[in-house]
PDB file of N, CA and C in Angstrom:
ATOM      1  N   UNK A   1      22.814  15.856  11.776  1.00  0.00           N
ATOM      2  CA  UNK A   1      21.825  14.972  11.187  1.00  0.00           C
ATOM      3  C   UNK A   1      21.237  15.632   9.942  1.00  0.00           C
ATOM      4  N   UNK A   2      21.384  14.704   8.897  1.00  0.00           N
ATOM      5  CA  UNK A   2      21.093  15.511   7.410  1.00  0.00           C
ATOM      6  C   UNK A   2      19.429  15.106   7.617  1.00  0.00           C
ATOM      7  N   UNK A   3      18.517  16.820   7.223  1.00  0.00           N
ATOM      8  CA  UNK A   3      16.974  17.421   7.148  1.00  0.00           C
ATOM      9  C   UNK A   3      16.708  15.870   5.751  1.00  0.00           C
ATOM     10  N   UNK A   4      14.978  15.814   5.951  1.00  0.00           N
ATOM     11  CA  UNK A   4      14.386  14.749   5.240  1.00  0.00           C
ATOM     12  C   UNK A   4      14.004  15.846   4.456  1.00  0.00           C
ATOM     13  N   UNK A   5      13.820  15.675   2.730  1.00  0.00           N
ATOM     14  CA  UNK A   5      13.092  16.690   2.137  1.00  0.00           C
ATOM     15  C   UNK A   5      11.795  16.289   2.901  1.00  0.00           C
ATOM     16  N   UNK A   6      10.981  17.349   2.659  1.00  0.00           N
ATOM     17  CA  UNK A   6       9.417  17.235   2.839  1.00  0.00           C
ATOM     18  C   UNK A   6       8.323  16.342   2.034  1.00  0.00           C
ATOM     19  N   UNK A   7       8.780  16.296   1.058  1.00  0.00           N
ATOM     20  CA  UNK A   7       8.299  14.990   0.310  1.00  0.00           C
ATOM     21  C   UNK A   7       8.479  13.674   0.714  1.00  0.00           C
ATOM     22  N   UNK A   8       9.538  13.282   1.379  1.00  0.00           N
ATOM     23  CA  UNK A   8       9.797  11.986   1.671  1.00  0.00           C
ATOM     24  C   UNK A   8       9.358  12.466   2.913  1.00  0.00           C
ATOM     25  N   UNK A   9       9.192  12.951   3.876  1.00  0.00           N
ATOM     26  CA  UNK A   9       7.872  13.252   5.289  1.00  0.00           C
ATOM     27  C   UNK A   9       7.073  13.173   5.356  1.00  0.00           C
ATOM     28  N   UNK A  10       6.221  13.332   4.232  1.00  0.00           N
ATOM     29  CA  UNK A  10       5.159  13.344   3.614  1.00  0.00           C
ATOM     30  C   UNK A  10       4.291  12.261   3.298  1.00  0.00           C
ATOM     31  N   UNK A  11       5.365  11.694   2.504  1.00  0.00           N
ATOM     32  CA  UNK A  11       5.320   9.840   1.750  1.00  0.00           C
ATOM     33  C   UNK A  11       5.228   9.131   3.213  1.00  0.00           C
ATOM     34  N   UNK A  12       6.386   9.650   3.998  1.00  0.00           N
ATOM     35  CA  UNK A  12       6.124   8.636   5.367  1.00  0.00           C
ATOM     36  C   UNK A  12       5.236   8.430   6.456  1.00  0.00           C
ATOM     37  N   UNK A  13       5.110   9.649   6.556  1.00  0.00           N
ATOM     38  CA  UNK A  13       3.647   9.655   7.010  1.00  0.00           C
ATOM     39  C   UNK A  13       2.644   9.342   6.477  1.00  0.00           C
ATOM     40  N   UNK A  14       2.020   9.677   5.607  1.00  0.00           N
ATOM     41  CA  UNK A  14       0.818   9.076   4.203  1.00  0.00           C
ATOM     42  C   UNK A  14       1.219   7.202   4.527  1.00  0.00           C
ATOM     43  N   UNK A  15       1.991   6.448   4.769  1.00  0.00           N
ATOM     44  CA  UNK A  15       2.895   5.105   4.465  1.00  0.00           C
ATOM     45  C   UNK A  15       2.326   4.854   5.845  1.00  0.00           C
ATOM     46  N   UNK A  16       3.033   5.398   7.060  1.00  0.00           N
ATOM     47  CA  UNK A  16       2.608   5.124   8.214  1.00  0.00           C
ATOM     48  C   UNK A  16       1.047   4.733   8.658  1.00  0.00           C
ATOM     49  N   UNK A  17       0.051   5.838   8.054  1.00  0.00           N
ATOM     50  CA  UNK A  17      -1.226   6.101   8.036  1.00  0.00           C
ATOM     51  C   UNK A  17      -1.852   4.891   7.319  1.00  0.00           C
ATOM     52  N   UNK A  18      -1.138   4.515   6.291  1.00  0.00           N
ATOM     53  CA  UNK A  18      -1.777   3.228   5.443  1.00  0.00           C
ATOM     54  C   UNK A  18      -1.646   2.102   6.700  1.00  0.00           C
ATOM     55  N   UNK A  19      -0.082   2.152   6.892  1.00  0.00           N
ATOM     56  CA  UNK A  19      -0.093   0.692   7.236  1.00  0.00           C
ATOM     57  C   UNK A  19      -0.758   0.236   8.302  1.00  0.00           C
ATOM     58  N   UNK A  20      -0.478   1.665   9.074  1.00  0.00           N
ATOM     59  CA  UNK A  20      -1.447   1.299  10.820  1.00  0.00           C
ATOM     60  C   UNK A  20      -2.851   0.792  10.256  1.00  0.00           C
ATOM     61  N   UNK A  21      -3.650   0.973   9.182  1.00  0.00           N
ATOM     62  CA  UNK A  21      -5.118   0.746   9.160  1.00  0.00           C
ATOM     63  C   UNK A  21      -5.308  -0.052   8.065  1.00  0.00           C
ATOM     64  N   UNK A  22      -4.012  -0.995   8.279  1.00  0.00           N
ATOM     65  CA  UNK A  22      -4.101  -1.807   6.389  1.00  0.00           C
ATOM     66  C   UNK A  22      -5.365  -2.742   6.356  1.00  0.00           C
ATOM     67  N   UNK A  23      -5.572  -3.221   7.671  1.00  0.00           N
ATOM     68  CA  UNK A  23      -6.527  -4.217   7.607  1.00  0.00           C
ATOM     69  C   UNK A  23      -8.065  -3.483   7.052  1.00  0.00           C
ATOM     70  N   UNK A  24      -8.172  -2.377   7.222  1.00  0.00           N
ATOM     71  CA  UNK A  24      -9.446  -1.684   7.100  1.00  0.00           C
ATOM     72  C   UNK A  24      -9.717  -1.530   4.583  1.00  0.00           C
ATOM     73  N   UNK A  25     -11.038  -1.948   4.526  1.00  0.00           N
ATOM     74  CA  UNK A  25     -11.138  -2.433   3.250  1.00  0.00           C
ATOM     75  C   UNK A  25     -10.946  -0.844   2.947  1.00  0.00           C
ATOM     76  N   UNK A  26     -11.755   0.122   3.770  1.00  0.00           N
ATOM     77  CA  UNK A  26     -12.110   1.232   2.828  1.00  0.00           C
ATOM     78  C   UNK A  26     -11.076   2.634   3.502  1.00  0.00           C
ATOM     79  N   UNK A  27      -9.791   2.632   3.117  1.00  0.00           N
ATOM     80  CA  UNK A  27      -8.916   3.575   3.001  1.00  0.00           C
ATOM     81  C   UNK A  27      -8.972   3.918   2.011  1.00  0.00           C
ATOM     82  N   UNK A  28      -9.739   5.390   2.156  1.00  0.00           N
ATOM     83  CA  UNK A  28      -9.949   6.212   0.682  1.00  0.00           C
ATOM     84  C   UNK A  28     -10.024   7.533   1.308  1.00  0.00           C
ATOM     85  N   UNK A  29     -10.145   7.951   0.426  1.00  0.00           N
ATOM     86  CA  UNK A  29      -9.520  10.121   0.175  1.00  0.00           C
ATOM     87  C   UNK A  29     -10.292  10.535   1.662  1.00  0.00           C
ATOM     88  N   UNK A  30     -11.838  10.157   1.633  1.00  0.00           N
ATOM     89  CA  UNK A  30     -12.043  11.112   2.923  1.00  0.00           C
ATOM     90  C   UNK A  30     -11.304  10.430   4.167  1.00  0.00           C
ATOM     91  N   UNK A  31     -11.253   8.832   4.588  1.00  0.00           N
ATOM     92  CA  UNK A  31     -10.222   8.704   5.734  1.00  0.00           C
ATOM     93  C   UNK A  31      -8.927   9.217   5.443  1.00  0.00           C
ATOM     94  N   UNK A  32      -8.390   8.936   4.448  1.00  0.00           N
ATOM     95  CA  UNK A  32      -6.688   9.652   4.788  1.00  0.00           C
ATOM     96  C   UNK A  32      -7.192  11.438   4.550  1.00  0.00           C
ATOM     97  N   UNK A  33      -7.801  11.750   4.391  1.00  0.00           N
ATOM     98  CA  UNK A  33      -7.774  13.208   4.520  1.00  0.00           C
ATOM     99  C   UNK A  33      -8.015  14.214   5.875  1.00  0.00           C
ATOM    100  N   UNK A  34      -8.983  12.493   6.436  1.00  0.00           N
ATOM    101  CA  UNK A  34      -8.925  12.990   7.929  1.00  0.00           C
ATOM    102  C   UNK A  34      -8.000  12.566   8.603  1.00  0.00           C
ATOM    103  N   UNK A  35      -7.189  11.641   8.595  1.00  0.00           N
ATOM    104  CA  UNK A  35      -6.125  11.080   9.344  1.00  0.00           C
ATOM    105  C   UNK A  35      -4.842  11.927   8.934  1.00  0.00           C
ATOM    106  N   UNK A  36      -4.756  12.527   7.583  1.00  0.00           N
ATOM    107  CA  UNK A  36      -3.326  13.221   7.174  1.00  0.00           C
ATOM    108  C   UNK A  36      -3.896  14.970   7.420  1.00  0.00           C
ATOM    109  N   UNK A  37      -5.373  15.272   7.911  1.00  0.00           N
ATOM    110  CA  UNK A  37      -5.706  16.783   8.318  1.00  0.00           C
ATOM    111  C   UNK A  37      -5.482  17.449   6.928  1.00  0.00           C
ATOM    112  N   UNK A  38      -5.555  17.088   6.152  1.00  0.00           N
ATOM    113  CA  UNK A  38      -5.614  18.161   4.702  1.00  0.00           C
ATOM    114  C   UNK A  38      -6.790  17.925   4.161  1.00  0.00           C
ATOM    115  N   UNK A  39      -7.148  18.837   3.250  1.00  0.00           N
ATOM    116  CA  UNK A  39      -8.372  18.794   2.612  1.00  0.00           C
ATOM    117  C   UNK A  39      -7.994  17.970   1.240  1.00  0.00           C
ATOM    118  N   UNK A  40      -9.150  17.421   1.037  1.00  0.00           N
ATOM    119  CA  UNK A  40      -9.484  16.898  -0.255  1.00  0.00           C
ATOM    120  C   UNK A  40      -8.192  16.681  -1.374  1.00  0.00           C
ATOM    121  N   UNK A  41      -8.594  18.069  -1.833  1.00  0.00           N
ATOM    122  CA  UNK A  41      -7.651  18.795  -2.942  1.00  0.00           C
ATOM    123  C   UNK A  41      -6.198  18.555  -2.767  1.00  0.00           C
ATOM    124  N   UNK A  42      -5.915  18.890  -1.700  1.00  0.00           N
ATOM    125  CA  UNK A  42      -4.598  18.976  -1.167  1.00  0.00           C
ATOM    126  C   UNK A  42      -3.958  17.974  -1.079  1.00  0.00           C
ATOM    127  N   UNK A  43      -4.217  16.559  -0.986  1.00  0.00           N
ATOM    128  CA  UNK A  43      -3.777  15.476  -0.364  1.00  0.00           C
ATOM    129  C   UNK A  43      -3.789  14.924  -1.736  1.00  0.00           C
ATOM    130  N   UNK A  44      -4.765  14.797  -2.399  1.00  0.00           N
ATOM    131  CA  UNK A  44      -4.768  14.443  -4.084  1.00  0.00           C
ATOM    132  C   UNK A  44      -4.065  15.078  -4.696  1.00  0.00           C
ATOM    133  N   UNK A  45      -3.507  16.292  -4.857  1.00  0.00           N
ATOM    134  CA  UNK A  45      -2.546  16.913  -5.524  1.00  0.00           C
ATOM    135  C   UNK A  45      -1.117  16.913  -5.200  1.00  0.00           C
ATOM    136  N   UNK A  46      -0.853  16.644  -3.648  1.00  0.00           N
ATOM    137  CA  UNK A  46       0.676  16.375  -2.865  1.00  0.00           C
ATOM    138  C   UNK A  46       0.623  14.722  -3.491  1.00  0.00           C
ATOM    139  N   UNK A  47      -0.151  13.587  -3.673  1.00  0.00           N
ATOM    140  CA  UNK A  47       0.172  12.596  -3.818  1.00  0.00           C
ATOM    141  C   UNK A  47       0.316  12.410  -5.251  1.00  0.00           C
ATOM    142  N   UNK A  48      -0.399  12.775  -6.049  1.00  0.00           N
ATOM    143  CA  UNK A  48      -0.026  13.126  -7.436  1.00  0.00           C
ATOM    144  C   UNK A  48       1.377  13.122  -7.769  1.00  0.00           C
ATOM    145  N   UNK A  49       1.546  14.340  -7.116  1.00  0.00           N
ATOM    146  CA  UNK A  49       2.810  15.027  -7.920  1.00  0.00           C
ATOM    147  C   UNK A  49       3.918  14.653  -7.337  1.00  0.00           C
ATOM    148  N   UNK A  50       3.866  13.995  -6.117  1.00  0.00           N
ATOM    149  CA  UNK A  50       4.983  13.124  -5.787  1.00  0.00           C
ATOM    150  C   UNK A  50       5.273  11.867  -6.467  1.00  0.00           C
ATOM    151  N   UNK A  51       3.771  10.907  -6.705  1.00  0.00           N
ATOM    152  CA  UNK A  51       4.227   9.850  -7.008  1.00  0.00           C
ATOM    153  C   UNK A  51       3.727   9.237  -8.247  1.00  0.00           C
ATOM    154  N   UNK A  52       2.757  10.540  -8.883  1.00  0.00           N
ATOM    155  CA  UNK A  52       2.162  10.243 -10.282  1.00  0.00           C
ATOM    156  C   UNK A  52       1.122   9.281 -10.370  1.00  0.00           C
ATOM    157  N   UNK A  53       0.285   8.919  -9.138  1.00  0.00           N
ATOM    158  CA  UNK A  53      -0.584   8.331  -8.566  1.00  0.00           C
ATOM    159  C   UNK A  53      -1.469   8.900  -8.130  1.00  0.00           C
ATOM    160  N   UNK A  54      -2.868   8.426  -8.087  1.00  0.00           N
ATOM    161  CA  UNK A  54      -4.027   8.739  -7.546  1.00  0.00           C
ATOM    162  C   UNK A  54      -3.721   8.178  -5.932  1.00  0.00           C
ATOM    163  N   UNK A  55      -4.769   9.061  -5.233  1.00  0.00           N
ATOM    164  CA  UNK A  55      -4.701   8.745  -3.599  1.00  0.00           C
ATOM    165  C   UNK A  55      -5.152   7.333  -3.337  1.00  0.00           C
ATOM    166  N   UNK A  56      -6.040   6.335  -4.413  1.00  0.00           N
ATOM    167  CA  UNK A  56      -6.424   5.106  -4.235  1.00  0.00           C
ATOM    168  C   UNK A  56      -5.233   4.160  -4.604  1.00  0.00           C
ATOM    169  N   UNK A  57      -4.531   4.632  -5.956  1.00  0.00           N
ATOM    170  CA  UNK A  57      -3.576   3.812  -6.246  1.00  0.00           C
ATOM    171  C   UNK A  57      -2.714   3.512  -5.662  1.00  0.00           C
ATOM    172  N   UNK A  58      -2.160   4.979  -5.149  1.00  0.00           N
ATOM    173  CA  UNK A  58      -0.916   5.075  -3.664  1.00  0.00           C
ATOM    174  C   UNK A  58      -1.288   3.688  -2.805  1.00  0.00           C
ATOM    175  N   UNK A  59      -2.811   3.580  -2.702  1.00  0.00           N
ATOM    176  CA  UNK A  59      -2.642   3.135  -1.426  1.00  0.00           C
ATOM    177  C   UNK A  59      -2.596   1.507  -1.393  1.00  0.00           C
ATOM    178  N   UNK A  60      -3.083   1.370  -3.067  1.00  0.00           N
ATOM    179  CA  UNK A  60      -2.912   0.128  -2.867  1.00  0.00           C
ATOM    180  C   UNK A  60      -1.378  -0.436  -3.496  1.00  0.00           C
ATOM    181  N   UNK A  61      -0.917   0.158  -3.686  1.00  0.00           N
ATOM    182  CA  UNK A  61       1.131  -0.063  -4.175  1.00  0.00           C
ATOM    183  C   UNK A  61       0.916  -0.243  -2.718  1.00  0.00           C
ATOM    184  N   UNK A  62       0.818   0.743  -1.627  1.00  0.00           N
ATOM    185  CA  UNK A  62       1.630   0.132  -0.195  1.00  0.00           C
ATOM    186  C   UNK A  62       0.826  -1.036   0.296  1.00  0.00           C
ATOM    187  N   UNK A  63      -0.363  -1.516   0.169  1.00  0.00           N
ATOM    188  CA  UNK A  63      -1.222  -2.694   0.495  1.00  0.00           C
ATOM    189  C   UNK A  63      -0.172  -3.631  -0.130  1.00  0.00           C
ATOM    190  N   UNK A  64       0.047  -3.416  -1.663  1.00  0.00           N
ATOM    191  CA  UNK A  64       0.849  -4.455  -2.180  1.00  0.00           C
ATOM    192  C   UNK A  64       2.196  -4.787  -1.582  1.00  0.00           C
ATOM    193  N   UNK A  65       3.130  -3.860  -1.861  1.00  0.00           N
ATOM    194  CA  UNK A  65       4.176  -3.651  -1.175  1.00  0.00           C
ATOM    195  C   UNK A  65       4.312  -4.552   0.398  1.00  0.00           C
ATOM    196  N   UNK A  66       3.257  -3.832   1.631  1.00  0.00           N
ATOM    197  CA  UNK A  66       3.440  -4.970   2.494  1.00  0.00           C
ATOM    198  C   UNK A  66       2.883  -6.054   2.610  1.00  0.00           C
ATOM    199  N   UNK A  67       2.134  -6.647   1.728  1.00  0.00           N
ATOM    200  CA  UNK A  67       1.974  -8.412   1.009  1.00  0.00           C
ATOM    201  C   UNK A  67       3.259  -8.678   0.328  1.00  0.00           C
ATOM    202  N   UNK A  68       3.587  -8.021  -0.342  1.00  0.00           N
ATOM    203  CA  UNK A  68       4.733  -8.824  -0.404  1.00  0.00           C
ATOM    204  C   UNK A  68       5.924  -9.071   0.021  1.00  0.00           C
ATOM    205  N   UNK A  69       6.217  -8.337   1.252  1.00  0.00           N
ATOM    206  CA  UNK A  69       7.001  -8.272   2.073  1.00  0.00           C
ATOM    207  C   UNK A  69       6.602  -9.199   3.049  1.00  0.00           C
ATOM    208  N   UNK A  70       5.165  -9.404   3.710  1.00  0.00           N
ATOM    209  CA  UNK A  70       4.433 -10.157   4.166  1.00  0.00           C
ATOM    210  C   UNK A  70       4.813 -12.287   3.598  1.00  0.00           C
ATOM    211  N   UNK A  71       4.674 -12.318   2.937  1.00  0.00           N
ATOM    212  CA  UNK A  71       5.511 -13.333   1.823  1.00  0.00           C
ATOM    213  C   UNK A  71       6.568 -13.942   2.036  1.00  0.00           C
ATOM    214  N   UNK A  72       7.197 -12.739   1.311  1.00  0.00           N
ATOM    215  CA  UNK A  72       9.010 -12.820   1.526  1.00  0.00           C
ATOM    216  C   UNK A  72       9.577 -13.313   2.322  1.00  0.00           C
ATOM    217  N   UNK A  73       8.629 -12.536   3.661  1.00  0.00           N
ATOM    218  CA  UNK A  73       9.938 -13.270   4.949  1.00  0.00           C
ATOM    219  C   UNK A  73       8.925 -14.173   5.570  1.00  0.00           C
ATOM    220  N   UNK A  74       7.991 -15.255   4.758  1.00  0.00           N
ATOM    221  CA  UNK A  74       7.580 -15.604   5.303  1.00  0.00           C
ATOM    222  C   UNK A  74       6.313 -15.427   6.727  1.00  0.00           C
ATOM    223  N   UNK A  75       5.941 -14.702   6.969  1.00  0.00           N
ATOM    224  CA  UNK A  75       5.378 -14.299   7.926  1.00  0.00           C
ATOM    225  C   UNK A  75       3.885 -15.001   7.490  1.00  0.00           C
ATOM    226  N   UNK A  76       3.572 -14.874   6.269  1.00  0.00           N
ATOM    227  CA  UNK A  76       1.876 -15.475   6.030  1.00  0.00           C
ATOM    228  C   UNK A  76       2.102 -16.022   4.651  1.00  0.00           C
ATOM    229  N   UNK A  77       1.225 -16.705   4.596  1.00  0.00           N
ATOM    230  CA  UNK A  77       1.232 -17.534   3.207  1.00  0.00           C
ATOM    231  C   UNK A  77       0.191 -16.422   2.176  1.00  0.00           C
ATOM    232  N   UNK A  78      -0.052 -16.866   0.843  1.00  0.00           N
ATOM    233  CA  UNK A  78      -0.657 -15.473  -0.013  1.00  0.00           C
ATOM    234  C   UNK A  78      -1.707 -15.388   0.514  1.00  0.00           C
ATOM    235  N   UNK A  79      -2.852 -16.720   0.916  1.00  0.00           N
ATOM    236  CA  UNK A  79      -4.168 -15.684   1.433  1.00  0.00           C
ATOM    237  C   UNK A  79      -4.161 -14.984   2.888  1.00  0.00           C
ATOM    238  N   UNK A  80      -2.894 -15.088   3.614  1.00  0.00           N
ATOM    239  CA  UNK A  80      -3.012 -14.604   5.096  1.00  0.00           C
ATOM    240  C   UNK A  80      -2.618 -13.217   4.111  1.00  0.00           C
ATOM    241  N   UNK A  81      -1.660 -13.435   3.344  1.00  0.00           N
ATOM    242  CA  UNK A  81      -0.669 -12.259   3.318  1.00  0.00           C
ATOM    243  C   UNK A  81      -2.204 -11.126   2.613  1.00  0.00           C
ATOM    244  N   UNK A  82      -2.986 -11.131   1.939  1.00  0.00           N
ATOM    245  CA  UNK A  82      -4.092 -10.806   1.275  1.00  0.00           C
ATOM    246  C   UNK A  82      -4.989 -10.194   2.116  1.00  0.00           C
ATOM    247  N   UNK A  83      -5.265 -10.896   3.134  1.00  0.00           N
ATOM    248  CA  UNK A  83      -6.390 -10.574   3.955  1.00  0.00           C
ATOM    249  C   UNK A  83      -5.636  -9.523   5.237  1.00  0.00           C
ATOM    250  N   UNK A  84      -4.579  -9.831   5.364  1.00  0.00           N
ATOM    251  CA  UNK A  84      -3.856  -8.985   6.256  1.00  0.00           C
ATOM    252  C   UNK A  84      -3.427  -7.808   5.544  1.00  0.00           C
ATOM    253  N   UNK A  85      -3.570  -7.171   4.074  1.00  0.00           N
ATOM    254  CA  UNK A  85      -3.628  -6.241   3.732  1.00  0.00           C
ATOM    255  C   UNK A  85      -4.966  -5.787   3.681  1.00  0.00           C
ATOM    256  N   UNK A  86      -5.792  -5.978   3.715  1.00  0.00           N
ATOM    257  CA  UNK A  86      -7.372  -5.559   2.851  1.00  0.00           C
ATOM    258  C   UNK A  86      -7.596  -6.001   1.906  1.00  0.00           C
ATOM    259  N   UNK A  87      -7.073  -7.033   1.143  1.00  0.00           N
ATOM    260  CA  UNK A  87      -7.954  -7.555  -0.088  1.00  0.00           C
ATOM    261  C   UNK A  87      -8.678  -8.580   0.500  1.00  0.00           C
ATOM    262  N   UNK A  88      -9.992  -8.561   0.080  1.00  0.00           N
ATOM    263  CA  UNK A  88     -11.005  -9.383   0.536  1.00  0.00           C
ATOM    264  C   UNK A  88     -11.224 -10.704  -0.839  1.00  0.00           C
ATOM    265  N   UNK A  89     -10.786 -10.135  -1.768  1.00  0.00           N
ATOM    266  CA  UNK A  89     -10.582 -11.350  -2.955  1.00  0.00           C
ATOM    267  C   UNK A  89      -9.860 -11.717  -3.960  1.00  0.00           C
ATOM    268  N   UNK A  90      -9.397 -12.859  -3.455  1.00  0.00           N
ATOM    269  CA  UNK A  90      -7.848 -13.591  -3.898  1.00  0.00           C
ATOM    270  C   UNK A  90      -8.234 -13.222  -5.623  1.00  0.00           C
ATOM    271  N   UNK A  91      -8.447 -13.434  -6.215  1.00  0.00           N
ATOM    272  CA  UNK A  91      -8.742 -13.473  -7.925  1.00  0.00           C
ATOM    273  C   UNK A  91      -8.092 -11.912  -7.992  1.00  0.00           C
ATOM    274  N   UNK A  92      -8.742 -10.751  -7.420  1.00  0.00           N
ATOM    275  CA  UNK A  92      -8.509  -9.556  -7.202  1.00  0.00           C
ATOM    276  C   UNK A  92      -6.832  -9.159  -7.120  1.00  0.00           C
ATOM    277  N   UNK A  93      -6.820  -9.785  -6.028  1.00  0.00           N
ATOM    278  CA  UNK A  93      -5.408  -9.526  -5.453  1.00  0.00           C
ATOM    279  C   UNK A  93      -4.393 -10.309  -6.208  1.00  0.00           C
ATOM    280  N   UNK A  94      -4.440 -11.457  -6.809  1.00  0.00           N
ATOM    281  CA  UNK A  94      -3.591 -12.187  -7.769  1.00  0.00           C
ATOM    282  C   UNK A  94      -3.480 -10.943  -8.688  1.00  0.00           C
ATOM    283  N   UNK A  95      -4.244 -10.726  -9.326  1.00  0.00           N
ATOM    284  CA  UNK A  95      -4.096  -9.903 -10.256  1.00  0.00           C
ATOM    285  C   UNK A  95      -3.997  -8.652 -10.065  1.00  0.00           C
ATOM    286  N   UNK A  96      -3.972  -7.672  -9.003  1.00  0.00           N
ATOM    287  CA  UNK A  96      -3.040  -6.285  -9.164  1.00  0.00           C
ATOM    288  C   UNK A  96      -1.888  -6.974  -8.519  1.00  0.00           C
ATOM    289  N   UNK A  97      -1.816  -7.935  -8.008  1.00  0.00           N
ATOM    290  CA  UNK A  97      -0.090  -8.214  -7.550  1.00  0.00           C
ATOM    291  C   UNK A  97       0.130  -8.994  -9.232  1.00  0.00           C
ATOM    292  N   UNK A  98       0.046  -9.228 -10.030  1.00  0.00           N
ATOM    293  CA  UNK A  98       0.568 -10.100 -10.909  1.00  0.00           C
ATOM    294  C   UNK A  98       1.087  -8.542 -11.456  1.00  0.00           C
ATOM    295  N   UNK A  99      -0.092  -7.882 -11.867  1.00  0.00           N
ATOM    296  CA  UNK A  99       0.365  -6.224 -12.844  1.00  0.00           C
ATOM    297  C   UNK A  99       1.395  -5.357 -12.170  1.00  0.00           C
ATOM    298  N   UNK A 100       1.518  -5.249 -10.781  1.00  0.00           N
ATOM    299  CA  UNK A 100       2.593  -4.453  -9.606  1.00  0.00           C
ATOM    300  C   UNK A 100       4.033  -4.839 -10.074  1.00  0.00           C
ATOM    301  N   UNK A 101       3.793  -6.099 -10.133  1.00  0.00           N
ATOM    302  CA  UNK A 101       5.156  -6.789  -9.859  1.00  0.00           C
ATOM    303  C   UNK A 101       5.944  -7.763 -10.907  1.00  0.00           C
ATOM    304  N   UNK A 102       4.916  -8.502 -11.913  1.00  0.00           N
ATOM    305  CA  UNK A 102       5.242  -8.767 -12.795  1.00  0.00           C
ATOM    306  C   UNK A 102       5.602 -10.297 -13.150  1.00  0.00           C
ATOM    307  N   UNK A 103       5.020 -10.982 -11.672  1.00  0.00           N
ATOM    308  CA  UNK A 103       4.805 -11.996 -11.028  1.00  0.00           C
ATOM    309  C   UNK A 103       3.853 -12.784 -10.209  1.00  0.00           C
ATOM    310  N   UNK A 104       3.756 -13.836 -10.118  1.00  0.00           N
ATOM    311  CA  UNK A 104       2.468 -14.313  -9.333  1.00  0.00           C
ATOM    312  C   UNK A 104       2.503 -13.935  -7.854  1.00  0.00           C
ATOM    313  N   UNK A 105       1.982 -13.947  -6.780  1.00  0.00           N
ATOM    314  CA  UNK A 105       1.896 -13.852  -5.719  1.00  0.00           C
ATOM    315  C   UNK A 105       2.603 -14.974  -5.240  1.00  0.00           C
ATOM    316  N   UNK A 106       2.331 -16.703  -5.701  1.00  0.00           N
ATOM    317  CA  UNK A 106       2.349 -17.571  -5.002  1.00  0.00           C
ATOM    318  C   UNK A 106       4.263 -17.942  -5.728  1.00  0.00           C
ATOM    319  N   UNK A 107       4.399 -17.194  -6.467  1.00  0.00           N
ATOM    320  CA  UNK A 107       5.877 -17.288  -7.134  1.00  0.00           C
ATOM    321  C   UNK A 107       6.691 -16.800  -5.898  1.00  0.00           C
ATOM    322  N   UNK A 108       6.237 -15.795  -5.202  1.00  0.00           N
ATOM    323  CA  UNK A 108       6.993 -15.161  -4.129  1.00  0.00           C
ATOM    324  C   UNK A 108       7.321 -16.108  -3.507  1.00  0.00           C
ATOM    325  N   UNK A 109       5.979 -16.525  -2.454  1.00  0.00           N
ATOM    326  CA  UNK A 109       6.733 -18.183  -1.721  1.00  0.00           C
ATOM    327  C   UNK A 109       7.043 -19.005  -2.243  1.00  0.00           C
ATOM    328  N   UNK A 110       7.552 -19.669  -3.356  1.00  0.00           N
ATOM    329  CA  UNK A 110       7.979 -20.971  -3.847  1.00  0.00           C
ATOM    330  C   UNK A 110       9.440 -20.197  -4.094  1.00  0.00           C
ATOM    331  N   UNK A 111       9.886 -18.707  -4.118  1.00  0.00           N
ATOM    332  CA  UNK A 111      11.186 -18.230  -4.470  1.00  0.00           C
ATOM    333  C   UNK A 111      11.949 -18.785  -2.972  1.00  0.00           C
ATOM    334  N   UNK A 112      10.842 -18.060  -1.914  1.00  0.00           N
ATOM    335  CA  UNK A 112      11.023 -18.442  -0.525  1.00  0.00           C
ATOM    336  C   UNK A 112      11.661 -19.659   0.044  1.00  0.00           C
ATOM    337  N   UNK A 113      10.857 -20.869  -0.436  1.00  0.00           N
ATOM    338  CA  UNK A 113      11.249 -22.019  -0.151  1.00  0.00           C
ATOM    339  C   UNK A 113      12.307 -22.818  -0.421  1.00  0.00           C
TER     340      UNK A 113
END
């Protein structure tokens, strides 16, 4: 069985940690620092330099990411898919999903249909 670098262990876990608590609004540096056991520094600088992202931004690419996967296969329409990540406001969430992706949210389901 071919070893995972440590970076992608890393990412998956950090990924795991998001998604289990996606519903929660305020996933920020001190919860994932207590949930990933690193300090501060450490967790901001491993996420950095892996993904050239701040620990907030990370987290909302994977908020985005599973909305729009959320979508895709159908499972929720955009405001289930929204609120079942943590965005609490559609205007909000239209628009870092419009800048993420390069598309509307509601473009996803009408690709769907």
């Amino acid at each position: 069985m071919e070893k995972k670098p440590a970076s992608n262990t890393f990412l998956d876990r950090l990924d795991r940690v998001i998604e289990q608590n996606i519903l929660h609004t305020d996933i920020d540096l001190p919860f994932l620092t207590d949930k990933m056991a690193m300090s501060h520094s450490t967790l901001y600088r491993r996420v950095k330099s892996l993904t050239g992202l701040t620990a907030q931004a990370y987290v909302s690419k994977v908020r985005l990411r599973v909305a729009r996967s959320l979508i895709e296969n159908g499972e929720c329409n955009v405001t289930e898919a929204a609120m079942a990540t943590g965005f609490n406001q559609m205007a909000h969430f239209r628009e870092v999903f419009t800048r993420e992706f390069g598309f509307l949210p509601s473009e996803v389901r009408k690709k769907r249909l």
